[in-house]
N, C-alpha and C. Protein backbone atom coordinates (compact mmCIF):
# COMPACT_ATOMS: atom_id res chain seq x y z
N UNK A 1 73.68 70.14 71.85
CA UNK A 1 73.80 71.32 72.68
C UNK A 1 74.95 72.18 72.15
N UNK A 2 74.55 73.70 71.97
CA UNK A 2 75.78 74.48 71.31
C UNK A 2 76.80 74.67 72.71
N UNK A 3 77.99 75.27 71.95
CA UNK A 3 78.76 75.43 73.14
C UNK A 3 79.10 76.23 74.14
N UNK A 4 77.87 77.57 73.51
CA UNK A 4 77.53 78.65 74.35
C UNK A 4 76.94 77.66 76.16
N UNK A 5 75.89 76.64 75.89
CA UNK A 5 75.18 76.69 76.47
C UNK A 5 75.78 75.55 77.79
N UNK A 6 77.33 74.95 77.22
CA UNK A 6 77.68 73.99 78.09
C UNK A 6 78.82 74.74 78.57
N UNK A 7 79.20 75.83 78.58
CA UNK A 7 80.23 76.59 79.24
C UNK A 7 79.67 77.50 80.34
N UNK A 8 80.01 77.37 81.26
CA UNK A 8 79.45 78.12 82.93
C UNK A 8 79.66 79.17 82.73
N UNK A 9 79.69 80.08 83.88
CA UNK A 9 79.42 81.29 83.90
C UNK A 9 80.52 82.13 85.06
N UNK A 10 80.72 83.20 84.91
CA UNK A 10 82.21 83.42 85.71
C UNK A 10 80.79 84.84 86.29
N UNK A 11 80.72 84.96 87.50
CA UNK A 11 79.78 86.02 88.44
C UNK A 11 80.82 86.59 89.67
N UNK A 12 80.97 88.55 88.67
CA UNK A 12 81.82 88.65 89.86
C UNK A 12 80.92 90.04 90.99
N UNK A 13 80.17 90.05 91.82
CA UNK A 13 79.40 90.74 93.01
C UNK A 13 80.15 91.52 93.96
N UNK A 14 80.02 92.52 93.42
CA UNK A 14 80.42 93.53 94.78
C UNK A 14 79.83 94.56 95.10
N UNK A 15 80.72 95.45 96.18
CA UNK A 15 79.84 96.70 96.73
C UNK A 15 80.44 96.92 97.72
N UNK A 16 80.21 98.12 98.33
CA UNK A 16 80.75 98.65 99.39
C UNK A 16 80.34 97.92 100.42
N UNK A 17 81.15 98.01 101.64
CA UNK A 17 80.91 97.24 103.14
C UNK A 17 79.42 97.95 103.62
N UNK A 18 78.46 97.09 104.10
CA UNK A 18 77.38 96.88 104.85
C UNK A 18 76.27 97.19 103.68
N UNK A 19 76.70 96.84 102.34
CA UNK A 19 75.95 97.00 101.15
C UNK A 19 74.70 96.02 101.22
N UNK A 20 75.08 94.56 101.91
CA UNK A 20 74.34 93.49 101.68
C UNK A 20 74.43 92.59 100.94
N UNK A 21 76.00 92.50 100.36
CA UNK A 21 76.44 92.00 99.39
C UNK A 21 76.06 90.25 100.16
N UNK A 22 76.87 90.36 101.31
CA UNK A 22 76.81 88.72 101.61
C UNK A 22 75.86 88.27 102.16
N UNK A 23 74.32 88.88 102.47
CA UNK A 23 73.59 88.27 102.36
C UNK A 23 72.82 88.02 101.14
N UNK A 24 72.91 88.90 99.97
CA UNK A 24 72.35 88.60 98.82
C UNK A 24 73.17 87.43 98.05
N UNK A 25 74.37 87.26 98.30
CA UNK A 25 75.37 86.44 97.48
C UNK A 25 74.68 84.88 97.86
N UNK A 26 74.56 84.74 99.73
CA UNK A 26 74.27 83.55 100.25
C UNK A 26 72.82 83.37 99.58
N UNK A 27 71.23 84.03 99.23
CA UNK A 27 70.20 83.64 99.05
C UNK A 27 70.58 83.42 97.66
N UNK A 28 71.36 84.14 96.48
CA UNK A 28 71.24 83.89 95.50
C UNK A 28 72.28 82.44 94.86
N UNK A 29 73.27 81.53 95.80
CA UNK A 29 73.47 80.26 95.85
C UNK A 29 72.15 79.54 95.93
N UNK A 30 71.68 79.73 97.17
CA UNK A 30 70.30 78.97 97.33
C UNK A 30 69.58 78.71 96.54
N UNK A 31 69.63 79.86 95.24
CA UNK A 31 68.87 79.46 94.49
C UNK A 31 68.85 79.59 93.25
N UNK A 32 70.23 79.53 93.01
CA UNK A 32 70.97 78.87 91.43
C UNK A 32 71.65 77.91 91.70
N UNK A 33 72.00 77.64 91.18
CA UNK A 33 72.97 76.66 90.80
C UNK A 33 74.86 76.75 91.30
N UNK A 34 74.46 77.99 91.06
CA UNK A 34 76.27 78.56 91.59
C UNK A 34 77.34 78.15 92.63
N UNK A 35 78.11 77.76 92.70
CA UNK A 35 79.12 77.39 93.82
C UNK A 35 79.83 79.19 94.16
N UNK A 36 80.16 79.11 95.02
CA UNK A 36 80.84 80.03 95.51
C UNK A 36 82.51 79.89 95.61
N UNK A 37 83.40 80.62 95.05
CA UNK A 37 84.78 80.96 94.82
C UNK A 37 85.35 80.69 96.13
N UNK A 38 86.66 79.63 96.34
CA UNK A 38 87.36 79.86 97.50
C UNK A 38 88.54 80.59 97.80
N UNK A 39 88.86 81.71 98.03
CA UNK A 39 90.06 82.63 98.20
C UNK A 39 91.19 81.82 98.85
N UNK A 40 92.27 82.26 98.38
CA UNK A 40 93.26 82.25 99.27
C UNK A 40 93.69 83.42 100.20
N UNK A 41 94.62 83.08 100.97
CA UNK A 41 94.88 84.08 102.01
C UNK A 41 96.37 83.85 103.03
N UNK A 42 96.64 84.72 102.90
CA UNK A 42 97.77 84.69 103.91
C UNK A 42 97.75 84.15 105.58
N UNK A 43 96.56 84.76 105.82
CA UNK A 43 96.53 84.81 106.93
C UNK A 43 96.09 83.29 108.07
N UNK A 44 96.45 83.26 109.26
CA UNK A 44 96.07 81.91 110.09
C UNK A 44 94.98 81.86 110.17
N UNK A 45 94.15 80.28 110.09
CA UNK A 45 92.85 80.38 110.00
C UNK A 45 92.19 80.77 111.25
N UNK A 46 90.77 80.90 111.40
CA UNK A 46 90.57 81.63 112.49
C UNK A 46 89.67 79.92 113.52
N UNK A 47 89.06 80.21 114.29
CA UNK A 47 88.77 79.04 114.92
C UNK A 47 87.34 78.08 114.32
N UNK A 48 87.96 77.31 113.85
CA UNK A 48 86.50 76.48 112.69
C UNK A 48 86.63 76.45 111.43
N UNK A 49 88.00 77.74 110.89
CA UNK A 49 88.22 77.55 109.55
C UNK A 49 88.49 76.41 109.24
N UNK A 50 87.94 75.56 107.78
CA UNK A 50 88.73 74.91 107.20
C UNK A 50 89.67 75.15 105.67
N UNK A 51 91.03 74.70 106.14
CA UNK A 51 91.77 74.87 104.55
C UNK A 51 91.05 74.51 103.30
N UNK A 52 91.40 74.87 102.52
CA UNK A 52 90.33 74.28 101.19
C UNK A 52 88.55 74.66 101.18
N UNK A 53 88.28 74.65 102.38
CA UNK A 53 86.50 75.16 102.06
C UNK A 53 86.51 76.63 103.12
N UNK A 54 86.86 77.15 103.58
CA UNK A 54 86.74 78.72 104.01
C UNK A 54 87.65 79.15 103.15
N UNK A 55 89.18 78.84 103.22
CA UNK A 55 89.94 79.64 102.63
C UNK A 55 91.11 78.53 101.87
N UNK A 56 92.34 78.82 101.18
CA UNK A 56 93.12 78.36 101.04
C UNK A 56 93.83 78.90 101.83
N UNK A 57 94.80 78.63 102.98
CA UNK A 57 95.53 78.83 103.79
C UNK A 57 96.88 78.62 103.26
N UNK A 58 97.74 79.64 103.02
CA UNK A 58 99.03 79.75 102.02
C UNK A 58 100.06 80.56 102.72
N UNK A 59 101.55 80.30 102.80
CA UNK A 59 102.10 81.37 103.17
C UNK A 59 102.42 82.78 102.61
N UNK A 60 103.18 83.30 102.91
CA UNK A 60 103.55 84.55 101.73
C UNK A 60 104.35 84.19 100.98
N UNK A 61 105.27 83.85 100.66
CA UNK A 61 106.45 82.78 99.57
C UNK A 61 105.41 82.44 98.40
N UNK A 62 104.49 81.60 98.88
CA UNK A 62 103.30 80.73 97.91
C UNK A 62 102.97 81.78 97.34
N UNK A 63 102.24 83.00 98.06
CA UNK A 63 101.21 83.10 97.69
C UNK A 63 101.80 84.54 96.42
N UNK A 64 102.82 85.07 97.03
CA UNK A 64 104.09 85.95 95.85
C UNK A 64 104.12 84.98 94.54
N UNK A 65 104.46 83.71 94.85
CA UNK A 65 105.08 82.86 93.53
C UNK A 65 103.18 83.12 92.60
N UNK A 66 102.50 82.81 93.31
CA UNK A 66 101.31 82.57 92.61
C UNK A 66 100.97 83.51 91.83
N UNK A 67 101.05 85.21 92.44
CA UNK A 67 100.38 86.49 91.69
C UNK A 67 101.84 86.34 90.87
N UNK A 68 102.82 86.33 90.66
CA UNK A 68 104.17 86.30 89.83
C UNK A 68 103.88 85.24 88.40
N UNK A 69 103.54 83.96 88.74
CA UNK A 69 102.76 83.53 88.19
C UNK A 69 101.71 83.72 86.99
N UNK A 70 101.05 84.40 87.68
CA UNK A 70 99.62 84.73 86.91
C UNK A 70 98.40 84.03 87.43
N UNK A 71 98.86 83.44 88.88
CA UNK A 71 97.82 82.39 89.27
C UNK A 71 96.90 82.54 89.65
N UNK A 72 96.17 83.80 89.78
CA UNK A 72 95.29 84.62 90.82
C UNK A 72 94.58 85.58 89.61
N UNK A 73 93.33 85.55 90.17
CA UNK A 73 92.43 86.01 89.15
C UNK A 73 92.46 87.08 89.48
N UNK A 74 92.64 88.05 90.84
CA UNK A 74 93.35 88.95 91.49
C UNK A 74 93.17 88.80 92.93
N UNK A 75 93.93 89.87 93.61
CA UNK A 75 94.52 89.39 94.63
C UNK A 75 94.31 91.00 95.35
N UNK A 76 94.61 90.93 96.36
CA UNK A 76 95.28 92.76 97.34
C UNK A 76 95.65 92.23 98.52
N UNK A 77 96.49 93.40 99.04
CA UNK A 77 96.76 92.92 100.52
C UNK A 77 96.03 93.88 101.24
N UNK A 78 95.35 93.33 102.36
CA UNK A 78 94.61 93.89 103.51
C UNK A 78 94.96 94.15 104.82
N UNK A 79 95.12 95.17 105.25
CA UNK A 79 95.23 94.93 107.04
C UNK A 79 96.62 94.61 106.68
N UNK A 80 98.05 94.39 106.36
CA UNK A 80 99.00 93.54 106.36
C UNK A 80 99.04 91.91 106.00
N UNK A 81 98.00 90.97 105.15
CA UNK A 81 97.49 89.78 105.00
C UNK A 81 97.34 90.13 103.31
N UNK A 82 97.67 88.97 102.71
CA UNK A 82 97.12 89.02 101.53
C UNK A 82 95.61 87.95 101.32
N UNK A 83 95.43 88.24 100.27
CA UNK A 83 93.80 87.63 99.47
C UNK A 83 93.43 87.78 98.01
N UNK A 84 93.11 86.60 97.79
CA UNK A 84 92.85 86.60 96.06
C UNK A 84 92.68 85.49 96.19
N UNK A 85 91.95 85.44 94.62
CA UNK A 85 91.27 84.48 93.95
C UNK A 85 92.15 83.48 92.99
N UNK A 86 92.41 82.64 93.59
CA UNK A 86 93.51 81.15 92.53
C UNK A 86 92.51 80.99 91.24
N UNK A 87 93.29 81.49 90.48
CA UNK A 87 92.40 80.67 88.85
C UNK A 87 92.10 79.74 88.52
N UNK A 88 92.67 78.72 88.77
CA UNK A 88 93.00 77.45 88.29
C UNK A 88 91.35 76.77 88.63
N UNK A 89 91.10 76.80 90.02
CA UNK A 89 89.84 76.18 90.40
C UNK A 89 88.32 76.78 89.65
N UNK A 90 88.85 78.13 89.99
CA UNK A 90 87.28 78.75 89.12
C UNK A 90 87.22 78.64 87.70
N UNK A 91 88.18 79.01 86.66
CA UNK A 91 87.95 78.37 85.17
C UNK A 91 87.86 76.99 85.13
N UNK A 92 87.97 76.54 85.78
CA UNK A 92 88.08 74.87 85.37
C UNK A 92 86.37 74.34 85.31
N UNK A 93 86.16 75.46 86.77
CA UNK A 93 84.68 74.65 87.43
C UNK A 93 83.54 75.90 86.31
N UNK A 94 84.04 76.87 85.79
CA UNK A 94 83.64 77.44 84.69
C UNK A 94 83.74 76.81 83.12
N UNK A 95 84.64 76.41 82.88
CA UNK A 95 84.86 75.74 81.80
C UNK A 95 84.00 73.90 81.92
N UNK A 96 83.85 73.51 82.78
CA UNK A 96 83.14 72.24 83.13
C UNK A 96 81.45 72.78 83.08
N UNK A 97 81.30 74.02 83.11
CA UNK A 97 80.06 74.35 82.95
C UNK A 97 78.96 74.54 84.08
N UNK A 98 80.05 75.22 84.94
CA UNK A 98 79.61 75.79 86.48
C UNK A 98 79.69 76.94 86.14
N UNK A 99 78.13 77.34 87.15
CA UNK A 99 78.49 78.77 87.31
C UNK A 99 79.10 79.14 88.81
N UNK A 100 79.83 80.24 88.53
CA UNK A 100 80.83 80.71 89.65
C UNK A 100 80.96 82.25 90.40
N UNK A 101 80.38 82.17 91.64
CA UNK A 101 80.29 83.79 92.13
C UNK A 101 81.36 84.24 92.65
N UNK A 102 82.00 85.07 92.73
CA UNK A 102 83.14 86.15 93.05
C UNK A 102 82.68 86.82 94.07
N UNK A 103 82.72 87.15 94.93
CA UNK A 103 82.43 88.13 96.47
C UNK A 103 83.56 88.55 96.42
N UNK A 104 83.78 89.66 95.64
CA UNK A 104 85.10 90.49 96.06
C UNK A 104 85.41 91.90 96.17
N UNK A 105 86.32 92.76 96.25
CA UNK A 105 86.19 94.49 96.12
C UNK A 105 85.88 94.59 95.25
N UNK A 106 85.58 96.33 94.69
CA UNK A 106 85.36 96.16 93.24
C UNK A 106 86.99 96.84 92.27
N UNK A 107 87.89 96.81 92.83
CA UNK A 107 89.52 96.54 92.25
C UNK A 107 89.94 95.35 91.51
N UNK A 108 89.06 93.95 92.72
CA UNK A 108 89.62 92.95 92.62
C UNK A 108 88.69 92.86 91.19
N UNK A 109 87.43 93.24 91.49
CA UNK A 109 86.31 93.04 89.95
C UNK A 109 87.31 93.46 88.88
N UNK A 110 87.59 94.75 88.53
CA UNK A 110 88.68 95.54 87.46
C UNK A 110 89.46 94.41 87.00
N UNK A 111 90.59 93.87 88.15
CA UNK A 111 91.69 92.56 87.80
C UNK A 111 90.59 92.07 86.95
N UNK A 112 89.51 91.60 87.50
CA UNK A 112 88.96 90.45 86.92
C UNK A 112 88.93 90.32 85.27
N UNK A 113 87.92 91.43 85.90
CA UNK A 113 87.47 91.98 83.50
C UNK A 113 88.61 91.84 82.88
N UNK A 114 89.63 91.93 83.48
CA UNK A 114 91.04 91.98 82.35
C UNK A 114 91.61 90.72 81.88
N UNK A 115 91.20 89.93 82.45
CA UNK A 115 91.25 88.17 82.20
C UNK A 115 89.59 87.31 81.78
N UNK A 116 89.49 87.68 82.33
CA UNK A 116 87.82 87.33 82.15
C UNK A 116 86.81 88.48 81.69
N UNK A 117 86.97 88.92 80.56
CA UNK A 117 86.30 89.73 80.51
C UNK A 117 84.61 89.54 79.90
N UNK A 118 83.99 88.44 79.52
CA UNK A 118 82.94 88.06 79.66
C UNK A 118 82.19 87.69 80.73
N UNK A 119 83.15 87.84 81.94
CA UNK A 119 81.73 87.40 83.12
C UNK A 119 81.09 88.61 83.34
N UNK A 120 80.23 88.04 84.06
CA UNK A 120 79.20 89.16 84.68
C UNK A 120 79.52 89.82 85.93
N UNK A 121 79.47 90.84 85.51
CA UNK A 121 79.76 91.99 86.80
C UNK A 121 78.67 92.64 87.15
N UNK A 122 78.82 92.50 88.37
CA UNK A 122 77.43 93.10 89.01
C UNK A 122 77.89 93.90 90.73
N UNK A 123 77.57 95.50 90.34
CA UNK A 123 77.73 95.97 91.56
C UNK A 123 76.34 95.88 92.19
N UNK A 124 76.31 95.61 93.92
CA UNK A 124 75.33 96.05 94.50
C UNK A 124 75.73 97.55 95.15
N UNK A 125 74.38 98.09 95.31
CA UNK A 125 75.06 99.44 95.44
C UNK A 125 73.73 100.18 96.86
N UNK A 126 73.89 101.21 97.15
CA UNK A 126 73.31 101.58 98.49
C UNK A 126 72.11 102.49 98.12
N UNK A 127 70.94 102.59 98.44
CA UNK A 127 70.24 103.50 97.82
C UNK A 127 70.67 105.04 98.04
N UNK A 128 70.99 105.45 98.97
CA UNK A 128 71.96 106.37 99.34
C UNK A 128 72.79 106.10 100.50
N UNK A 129 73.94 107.41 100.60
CA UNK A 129 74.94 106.79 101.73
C UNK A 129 74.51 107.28 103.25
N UNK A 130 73.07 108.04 103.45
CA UNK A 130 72.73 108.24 104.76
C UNK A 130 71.96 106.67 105.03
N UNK A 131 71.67 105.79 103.81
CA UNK A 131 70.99 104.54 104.45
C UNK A 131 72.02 103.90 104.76
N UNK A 132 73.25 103.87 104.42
CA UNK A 132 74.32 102.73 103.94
C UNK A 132 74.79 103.29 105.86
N UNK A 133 75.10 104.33 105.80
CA UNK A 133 75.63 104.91 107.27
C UNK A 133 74.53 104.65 108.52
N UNK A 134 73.53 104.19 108.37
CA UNK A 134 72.47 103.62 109.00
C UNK A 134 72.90 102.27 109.50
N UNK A 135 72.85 101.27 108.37
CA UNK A 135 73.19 100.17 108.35
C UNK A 135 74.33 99.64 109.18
N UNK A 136 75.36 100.78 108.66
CA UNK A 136 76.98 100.37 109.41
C UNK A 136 76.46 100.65 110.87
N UNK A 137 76.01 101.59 111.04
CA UNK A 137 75.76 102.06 112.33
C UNK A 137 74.80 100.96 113.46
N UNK A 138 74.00 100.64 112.59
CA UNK A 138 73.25 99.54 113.38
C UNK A 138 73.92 98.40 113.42
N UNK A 139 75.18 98.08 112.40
CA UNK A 139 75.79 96.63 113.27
C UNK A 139 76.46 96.96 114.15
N UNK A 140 76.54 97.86 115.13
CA UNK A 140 77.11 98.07 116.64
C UNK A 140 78.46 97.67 116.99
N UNK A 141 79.34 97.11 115.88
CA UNK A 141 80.56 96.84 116.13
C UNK A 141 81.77 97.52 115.55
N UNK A 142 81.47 99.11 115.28
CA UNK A 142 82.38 99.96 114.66
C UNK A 142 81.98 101.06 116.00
N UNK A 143 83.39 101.92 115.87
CA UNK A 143 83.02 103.20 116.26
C UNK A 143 82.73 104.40 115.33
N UNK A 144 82.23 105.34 115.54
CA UNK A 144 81.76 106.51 114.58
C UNK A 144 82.89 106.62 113.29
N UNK A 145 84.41 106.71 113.99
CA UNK A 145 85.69 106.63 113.40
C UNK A 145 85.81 105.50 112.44
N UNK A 146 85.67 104.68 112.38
CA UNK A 146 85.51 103.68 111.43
C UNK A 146 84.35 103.76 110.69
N UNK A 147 83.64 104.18 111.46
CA UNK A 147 81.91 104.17 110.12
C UNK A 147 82.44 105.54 109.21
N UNK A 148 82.75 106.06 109.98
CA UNK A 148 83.50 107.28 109.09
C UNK A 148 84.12 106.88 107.62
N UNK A 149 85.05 106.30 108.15
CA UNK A 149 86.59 105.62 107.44
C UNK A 149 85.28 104.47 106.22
N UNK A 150 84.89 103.84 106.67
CA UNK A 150 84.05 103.19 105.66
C UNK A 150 83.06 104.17 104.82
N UNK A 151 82.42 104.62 105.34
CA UNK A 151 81.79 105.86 104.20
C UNK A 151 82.20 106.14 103.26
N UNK A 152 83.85 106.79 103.63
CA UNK A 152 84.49 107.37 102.83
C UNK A 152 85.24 105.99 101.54
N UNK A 153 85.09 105.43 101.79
CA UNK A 153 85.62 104.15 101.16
C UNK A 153 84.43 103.94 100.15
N UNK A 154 83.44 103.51 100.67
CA UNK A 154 82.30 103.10 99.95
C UNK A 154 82.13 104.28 98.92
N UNK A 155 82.08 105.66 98.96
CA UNK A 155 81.85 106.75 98.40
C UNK A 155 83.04 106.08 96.76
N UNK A 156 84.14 105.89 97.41
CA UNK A 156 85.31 105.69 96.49
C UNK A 156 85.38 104.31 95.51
N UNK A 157 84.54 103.91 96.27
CA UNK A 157 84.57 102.14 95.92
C UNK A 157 83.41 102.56 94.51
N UNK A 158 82.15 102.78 94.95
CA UNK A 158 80.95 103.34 93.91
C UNK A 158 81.70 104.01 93.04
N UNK A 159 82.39 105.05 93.08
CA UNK A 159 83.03 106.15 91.95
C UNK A 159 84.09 105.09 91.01
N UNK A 160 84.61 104.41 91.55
CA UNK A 160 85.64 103.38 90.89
C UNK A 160 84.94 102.57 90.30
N UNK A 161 83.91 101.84 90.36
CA UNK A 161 83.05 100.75 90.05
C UNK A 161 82.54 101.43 88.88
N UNK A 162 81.85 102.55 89.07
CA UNK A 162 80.96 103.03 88.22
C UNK A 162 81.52 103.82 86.50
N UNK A 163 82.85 104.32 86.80
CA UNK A 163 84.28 104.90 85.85
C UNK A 163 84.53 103.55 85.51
N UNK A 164 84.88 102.67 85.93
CA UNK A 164 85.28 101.69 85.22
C UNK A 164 84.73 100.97 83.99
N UNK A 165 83.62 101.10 83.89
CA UNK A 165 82.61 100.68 82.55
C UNK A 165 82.82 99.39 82.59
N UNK A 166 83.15 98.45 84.09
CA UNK A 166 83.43 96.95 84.09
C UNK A 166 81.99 96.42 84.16
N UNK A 167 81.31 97.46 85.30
CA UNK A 167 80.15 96.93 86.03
C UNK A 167 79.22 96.90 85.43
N UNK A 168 78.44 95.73 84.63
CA UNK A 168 77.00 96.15 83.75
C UNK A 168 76.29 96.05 84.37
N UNK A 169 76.03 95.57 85.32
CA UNK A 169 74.76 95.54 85.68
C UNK A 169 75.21 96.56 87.31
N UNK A 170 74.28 97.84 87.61
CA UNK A 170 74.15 98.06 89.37
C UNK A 170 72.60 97.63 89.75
N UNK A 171 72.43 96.98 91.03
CA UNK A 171 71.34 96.98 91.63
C UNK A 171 71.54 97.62 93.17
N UNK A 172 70.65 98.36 93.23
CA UNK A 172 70.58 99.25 94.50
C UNK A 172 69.53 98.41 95.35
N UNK A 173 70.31 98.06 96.42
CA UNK A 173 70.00 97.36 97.41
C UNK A 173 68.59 98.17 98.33
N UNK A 174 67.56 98.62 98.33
CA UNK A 174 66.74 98.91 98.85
C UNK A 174 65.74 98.28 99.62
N UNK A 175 65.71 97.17 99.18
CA UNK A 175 64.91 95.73 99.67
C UNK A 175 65.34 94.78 99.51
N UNK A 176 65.81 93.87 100.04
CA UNK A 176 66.62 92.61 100.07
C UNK A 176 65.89 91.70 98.68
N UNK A 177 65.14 91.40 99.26
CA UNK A 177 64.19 90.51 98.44
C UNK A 177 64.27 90.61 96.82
N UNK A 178 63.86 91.57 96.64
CA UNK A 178 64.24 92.86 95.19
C UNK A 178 65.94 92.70 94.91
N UNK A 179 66.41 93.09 95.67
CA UNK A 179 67.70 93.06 94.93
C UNK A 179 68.26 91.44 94.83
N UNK A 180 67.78 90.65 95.90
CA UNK A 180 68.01 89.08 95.33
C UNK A 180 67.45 88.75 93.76
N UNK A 181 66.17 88.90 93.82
CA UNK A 181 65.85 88.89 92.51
C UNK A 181 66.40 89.41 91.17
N UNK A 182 66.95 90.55 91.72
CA UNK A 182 67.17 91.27 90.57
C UNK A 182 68.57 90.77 89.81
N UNK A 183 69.52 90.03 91.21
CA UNK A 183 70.85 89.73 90.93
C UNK A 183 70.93 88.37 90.14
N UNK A 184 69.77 87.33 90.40
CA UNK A 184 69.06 86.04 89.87
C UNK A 184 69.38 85.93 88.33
N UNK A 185 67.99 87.12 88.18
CA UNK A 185 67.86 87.86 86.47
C UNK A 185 69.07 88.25 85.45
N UNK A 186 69.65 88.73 86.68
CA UNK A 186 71.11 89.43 85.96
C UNK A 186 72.01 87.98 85.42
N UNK A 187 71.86 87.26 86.39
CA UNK A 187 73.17 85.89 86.07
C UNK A 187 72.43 84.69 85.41
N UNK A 188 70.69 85.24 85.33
CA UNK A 188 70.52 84.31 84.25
C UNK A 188 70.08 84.86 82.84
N UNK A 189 70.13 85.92 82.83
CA UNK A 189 69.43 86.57 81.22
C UNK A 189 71.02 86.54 80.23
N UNK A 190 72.29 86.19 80.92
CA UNK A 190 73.78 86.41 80.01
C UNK A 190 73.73 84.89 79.70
């Protein structure tokens, strides 16, 4: 076996909020092979989290020494909380000849390419933003003001993704089904 073919695969998936990213991420585990990336995070777990399989649960001290480091495949802070991806676990389980999905912004994607710049990047993307503003709108747990505030994000998130020349592959989420497939193809034709 050459050594192309025993070295895993580094898969980093994103897209703007209510894109469909995490339900396409969850069918397309189902049905590769892929483990899914565990983040760390600043923040207290919430009720049912567990340390080590929802999140790495870290303080801020740790989690400073780590991006200082270089330990984090990348990282941002959110809301006042930090989040990122510890390296150590995903090259290893990449280098052992796992493949490995990334669910992250597409900033954190950018960090990525700059260390990893052979994985696969893959934006999902909205067929347009009156469907995407549909979507937000039908999960009933924003007000107009926030679907707002996300629009405008997503608008910025696509323009960044797309300038960046990180993202090879976009699939426009129009049909679930379709864009599962399409994301399949993508992480198995590299």
């Amino acid at each position: 076996m050459n050594e192309r073919s025993e070295k895993g695969k580094l898969i980093v998936i994103t897209g703007p909020s209510g894109v469909g990213k995490s339900s396409i991420v969850s069918e397309v585990r189902r049905r590769t092979d892929a483990e899914f990336s565990v983040s760390a995070t600043t923040r207290k777990p919430r009720p049912g989290e567990r340390d080590e399989v929802d999140y790495y649960f870290i303080d801020r001290d740790t989690f400073g020494r780590m991006v200082d480091a270089g330990e984090m495949l990348e990282w941002a802070e959110v809301f006042g909380q930090c989040y990122g991806t510890p390296a150590a676990p995903v090259l290893e389980a990449v280098s052992g000849g796992k493949k490995v999905i990334l669910e992250i912004d597409v900033q954190g994607g950018v960090q990525v390419a700059r260390k990893v710049p052979d994985a696969t990047f893959i934006l999902i993307a909205p067929p347009n933003m009156t469907e995407l503003k549909d979507r937000l709108t039908g999960r009933g747990s924003e007000t107009q003001q926030q679907i707002d505030k996300r629009l405008g994000e997503a608008e910025n998130e696509l323009r960044i993704a797309r300038e960046s020349g990180v993202y090879t592959h976009e699939i426009i989420n129009d049909d679930l089904e379709t864009a599962i497939q399409k994301v399949v193809v993508a992480i198995n034709q590299e």
